[in-house]
Protein backbone atom coordinates (compact mmCIF):
# COMPACT_ATOMS: atom_id res chain seq x y z
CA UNK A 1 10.20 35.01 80.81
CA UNK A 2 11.65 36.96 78.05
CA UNK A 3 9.76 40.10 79.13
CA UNK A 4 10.83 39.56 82.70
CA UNK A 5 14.57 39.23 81.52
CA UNK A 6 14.19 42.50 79.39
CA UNK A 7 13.40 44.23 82.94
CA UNK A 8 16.64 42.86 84.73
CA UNK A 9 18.58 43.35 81.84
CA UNK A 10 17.12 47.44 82.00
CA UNK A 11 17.50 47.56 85.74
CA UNK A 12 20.87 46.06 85.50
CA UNK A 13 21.96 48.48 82.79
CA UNK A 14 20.85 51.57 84.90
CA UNK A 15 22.90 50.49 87.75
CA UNK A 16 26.25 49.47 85.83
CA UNK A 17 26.13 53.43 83.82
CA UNK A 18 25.27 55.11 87.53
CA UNK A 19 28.70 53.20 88.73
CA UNK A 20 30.56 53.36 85.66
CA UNK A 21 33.29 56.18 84.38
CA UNK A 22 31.19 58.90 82.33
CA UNK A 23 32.12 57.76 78.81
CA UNK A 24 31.39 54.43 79.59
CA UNK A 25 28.11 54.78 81.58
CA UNK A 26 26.95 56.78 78.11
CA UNK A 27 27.68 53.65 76.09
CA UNK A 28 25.78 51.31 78.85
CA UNK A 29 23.00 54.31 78.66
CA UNK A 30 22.50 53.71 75.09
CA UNK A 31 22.36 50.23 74.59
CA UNK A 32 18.99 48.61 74.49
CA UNK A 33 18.23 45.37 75.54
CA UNK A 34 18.10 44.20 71.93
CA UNK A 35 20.87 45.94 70.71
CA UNK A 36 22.81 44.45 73.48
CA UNK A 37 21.60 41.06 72.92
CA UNK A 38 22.46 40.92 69.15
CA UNK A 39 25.82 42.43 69.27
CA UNK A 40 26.79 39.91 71.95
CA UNK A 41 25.33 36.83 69.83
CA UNK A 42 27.64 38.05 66.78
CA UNK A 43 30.91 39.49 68.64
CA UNK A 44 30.73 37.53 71.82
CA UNK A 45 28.66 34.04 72.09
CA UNK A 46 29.27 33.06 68.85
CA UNK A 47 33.11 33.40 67.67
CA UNK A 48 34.39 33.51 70.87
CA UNK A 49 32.57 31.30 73.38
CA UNK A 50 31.53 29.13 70.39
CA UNK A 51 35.68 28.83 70.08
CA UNK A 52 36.64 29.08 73.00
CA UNK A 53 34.39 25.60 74.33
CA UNK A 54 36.65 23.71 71.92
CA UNK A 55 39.87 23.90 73.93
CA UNK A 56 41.16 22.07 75.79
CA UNK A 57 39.40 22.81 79.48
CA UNK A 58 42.10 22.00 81.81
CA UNK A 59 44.08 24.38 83.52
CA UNK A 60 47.80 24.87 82.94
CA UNK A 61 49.97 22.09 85.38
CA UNK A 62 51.61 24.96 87.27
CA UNK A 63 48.21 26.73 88.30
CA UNK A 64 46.61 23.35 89.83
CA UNK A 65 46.46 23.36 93.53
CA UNK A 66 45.05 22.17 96.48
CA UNK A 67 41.98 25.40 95.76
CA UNK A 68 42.02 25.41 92.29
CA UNK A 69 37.98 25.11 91.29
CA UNK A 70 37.31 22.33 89.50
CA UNK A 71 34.51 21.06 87.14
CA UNK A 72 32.27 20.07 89.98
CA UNK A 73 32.78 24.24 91.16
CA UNK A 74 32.34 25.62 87.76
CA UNK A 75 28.85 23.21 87.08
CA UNK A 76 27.49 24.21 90.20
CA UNK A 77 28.98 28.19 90.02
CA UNK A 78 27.07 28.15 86.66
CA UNK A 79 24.28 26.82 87.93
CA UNK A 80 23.78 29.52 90.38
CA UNK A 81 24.83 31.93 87.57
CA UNK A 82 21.82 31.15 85.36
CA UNK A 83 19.55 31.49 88.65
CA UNK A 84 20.56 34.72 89.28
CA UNK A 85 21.47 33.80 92.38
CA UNK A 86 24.14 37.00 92.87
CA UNK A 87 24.80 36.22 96.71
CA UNK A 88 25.28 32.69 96.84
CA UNK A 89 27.56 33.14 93.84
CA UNK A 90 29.46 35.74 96.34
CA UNK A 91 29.74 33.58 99.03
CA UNK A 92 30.68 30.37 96.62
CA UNK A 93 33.60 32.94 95.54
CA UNK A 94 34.56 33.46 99.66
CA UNK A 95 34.18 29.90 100.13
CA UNK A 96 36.86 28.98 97.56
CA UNK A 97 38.78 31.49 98.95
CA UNK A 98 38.72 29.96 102.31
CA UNK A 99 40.37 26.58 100.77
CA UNK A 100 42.84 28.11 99.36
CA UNK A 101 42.06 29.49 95.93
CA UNK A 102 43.33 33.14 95.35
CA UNK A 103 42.09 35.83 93.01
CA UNK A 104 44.12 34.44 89.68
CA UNK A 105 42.81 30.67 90.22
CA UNK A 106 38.84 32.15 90.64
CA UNK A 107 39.63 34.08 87.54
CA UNK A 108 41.17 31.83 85.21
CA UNK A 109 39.59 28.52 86.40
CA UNK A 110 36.63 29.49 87.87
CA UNK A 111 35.08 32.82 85.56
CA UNK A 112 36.25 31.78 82.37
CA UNK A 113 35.10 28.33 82.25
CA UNK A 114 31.85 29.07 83.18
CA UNK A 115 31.72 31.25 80.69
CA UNK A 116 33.07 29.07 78.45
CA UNK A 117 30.33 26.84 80.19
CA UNK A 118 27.46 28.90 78.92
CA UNK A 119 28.43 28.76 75.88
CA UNK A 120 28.35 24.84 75.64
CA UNK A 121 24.80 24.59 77.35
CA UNK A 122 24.11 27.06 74.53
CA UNK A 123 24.83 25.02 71.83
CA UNK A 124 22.90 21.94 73.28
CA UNK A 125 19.97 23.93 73.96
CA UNK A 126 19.96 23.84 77.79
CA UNK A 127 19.56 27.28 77.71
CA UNK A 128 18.72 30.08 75.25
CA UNK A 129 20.19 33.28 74.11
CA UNK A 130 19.09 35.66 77.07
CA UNK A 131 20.10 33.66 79.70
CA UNK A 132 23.49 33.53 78.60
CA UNK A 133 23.60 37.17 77.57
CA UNK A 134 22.38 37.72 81.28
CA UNK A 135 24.88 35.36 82.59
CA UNK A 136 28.06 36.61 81.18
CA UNK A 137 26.87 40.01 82.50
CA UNK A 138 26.27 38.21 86.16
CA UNK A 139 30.42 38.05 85.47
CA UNK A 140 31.19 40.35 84.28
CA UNK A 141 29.70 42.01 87.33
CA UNK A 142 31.54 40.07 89.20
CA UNK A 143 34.85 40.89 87.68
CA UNK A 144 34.16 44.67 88.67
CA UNK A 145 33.05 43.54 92.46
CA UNK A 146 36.41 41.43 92.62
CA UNK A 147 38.98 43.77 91.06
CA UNK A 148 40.14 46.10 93.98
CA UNK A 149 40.98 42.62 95.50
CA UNK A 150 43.54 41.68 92.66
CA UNK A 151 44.84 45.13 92.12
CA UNK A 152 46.97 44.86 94.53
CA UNK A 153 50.26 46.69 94.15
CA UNK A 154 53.23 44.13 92.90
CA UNK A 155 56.07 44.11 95.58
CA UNK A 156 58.83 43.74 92.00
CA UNK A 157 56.91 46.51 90.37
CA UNK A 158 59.38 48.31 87.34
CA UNK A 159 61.22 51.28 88.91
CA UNK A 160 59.47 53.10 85.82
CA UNK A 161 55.91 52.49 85.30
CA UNK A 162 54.93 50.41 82.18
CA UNK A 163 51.46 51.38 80.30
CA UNK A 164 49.23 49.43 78.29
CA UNK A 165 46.27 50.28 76.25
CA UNK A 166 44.02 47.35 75.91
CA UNK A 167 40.32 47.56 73.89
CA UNK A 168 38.36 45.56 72.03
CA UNK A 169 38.28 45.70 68.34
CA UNK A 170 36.22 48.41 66.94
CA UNK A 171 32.70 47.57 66.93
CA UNK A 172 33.13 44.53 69.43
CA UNK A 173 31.26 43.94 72.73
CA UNK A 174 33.05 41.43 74.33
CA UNK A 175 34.20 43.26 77.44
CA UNK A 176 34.26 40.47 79.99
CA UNK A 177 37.89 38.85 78.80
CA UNK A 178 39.49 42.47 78.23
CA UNK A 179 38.02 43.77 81.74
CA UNK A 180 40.08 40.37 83.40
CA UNK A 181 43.14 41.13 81.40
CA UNK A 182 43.26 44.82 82.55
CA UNK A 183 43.12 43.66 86.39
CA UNK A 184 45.51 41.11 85.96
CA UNK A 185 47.94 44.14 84.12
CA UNK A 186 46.87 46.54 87.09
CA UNK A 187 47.94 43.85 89.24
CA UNK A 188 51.25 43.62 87.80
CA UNK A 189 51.98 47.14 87.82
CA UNK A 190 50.95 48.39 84.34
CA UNK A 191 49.69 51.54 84.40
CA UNK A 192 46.43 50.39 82.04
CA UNK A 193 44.26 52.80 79.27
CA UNK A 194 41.12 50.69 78.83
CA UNK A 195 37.95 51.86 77.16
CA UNK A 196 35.49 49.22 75.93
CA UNK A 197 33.48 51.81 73.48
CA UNK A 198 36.40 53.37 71.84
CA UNK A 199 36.84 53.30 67.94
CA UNK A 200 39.44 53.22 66.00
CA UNK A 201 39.82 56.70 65.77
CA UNK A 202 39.67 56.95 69.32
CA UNK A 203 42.75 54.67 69.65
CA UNK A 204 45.04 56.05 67.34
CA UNK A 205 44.23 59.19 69.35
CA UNK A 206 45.32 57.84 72.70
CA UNK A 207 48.05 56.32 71.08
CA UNK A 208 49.04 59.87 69.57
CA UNK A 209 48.54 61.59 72.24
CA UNK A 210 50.31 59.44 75.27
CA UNK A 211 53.32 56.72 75.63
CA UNK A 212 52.10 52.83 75.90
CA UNK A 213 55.24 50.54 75.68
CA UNK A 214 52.35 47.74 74.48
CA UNK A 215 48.97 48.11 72.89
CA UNK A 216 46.62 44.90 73.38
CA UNK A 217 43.53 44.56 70.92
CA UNK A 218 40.94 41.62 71.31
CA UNK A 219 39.64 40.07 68.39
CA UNK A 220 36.28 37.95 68.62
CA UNK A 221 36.22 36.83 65.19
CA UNK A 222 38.00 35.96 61.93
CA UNK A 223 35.42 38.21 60.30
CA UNK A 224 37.18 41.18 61.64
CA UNK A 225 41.01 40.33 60.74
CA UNK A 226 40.67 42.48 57.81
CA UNK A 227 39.84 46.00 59.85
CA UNK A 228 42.43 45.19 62.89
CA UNK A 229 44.93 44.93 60.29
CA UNK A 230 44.16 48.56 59.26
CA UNK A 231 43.54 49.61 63.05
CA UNK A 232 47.43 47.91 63.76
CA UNK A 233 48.86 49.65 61.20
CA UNK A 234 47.38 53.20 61.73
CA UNK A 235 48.20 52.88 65.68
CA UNK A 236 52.16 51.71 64.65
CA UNK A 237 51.91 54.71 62.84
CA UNK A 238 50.22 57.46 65.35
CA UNK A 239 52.19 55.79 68.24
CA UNK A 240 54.31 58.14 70.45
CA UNK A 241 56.42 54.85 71.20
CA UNK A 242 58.21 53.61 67.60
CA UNK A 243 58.78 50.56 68.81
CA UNK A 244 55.52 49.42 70.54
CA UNK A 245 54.19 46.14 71.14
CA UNK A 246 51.23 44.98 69.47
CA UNK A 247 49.66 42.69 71.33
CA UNK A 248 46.27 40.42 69.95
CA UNK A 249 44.34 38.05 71.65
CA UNK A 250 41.22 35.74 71.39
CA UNK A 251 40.13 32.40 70.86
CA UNK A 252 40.32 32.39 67.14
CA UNK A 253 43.95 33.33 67.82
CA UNK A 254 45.13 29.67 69.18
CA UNK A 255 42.96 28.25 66.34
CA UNK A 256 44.89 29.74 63.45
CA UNK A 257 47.74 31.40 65.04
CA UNK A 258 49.11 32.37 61.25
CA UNK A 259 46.48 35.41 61.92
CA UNK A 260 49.38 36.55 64.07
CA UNK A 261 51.57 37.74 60.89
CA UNK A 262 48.31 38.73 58.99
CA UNK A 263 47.54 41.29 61.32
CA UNK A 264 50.76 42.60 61.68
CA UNK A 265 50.94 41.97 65.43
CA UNK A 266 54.00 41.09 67.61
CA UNK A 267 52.34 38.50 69.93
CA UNK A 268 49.34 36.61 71.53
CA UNK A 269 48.62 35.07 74.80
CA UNK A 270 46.14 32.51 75.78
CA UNK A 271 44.91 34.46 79.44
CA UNK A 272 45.33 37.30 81.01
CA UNK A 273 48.28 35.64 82.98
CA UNK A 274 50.19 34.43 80.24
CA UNK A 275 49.28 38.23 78.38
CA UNK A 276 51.24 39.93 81.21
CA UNK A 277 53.89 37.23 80.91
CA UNK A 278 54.31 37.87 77.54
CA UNK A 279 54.38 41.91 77.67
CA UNK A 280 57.12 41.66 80.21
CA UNK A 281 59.14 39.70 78.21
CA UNK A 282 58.52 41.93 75.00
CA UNK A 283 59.05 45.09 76.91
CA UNK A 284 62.51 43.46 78.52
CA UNK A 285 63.97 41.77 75.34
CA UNK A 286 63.54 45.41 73.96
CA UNK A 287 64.97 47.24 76.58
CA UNK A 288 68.32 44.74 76.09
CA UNK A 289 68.65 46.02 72.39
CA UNK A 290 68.80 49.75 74.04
């Protein structure tokens, strides 16, 4: 089995760097399946699904609806998941579309629970390491597939385009919440700067070198507080914009929020709904003190 998984996990990798943008389709080419697999365990499964299972799993009162999944979709959508069972997870997605559901509801009640999912059947043993390596890549597959259906253009869009860089926190490899929190900002009009293998020197370039009226890191573990403090600091510093928004999020986040200060950010969010909410607001309290 573990051999077998090792040859989807290649095959899978060759298709995702023939799709993706250059730069990242070199850091895809490079990974190995081991490399892959223990980097996920320490940045991904671990402090952020391993946090993120002990929230609170129901969805906010405002997003429930008549085609909002619910646990029965997400045990069965994870089901097919860990069976690698990539078209009938397709057409599950279509058929919750068909009652009602839209793009934000499969997102944020549908993809992230099962995620969240995994990582719960991981810690009772139901299933092992690879398969939920291999699963959260079945998403995050999915995410790409789904993304030119959620981009679509806002009809309130600023008269002046807002940007956002968003990345992960040097070193990290858990691309699967930033990749939904860019689509929901594309959705909303952001023009978005989004590379999942950049370092910290490649940020403070970006921010250098172009104008972002917010800057959005995610953090997967407490562990790494100490060097986002220094990245926050040095891209406050580089940043064309003087009074940019620093925005952090992650699971660990809503546990201690009093990271917040320690970091030196300006705000969190709890999803990629509630991140856009928040970097409107920022960006319009600001634009009041003007």
């Amino acid at each position: 089995m573990a051999r077998s998984r090792a040859d989807a996990f290649a095959h899978d990798n060759r298709a995702r760097a023939a799709s993706a943008p250059e730069s990242q389709a070199e850091c895809i080419r490079e990974t190995s399946p081991q490399d892959w697999l223990q980097r996920t365990i320490e940045t991904e499964i671990v402090p952020r699904l391993m946090l993120a299972l002990r929230m609170p799993p129901t969805a906010p009162a405002d997003r429930v609806g008549a085609g909002t999944p619910d646990t029965a979709d997400v045990a069965h959508f994870t089901g097919m998941i860990l069976d690698e069972d990539t078209e009938g997870c397709e057409q599950f997605v279509g058929l919750l579309r068909q009652r009602g559901a839209d793009l934000e509801h499969i997102y944020l009640d549908l993809l992230a629970p099962t995620a969240r999912r995994l990582g719960v059947m991981w810690e009772n043993d139901e299933c092992d390491f690879a398969q939920v390596t291999l699963g959260l890549w079945r998403l995050q597959n999915l995410v790409f597939d789904l993304s030119p259906l959620l981009a679509a253009p806002c009809v309130d869009r600023p008269a002046g385009p807002r940007r956002v860089m968003l990345a992960a926190a040097p070193g990290s490899q858990h691309t699967l919440g930033l990749l939904m929190v860019s689509e929901f900002f594309r959705r909303a009009g952001w023009e978005v700067w989004s590379e999942p293998c950049a370092g910290a020197k490649d940020l403070v370039t970006a921010a250098r070198d172009a104008w972002f009226d917010v800057i959005g890191l995610s953090i997967g573990g407490e562990t790494q507080v100490p060097q986002l403090t220094t990245v926050v600091a040095d891209l406050r510093r580089a940043s064309q914009n003087r009074a940019v928004g620093l925005m952090v999020g992650g699971p660990i986040l809503l546990l201690r929020p009093e990271l917040l200060a320690t970091i030196g950010a300006d705000f969190t969010a709890a999803d990629a709904r509630i991140a856009v909410e928040a970097a409107e607001s920022f960006v319009s309290a600001l634009s009041r003190q003007v």
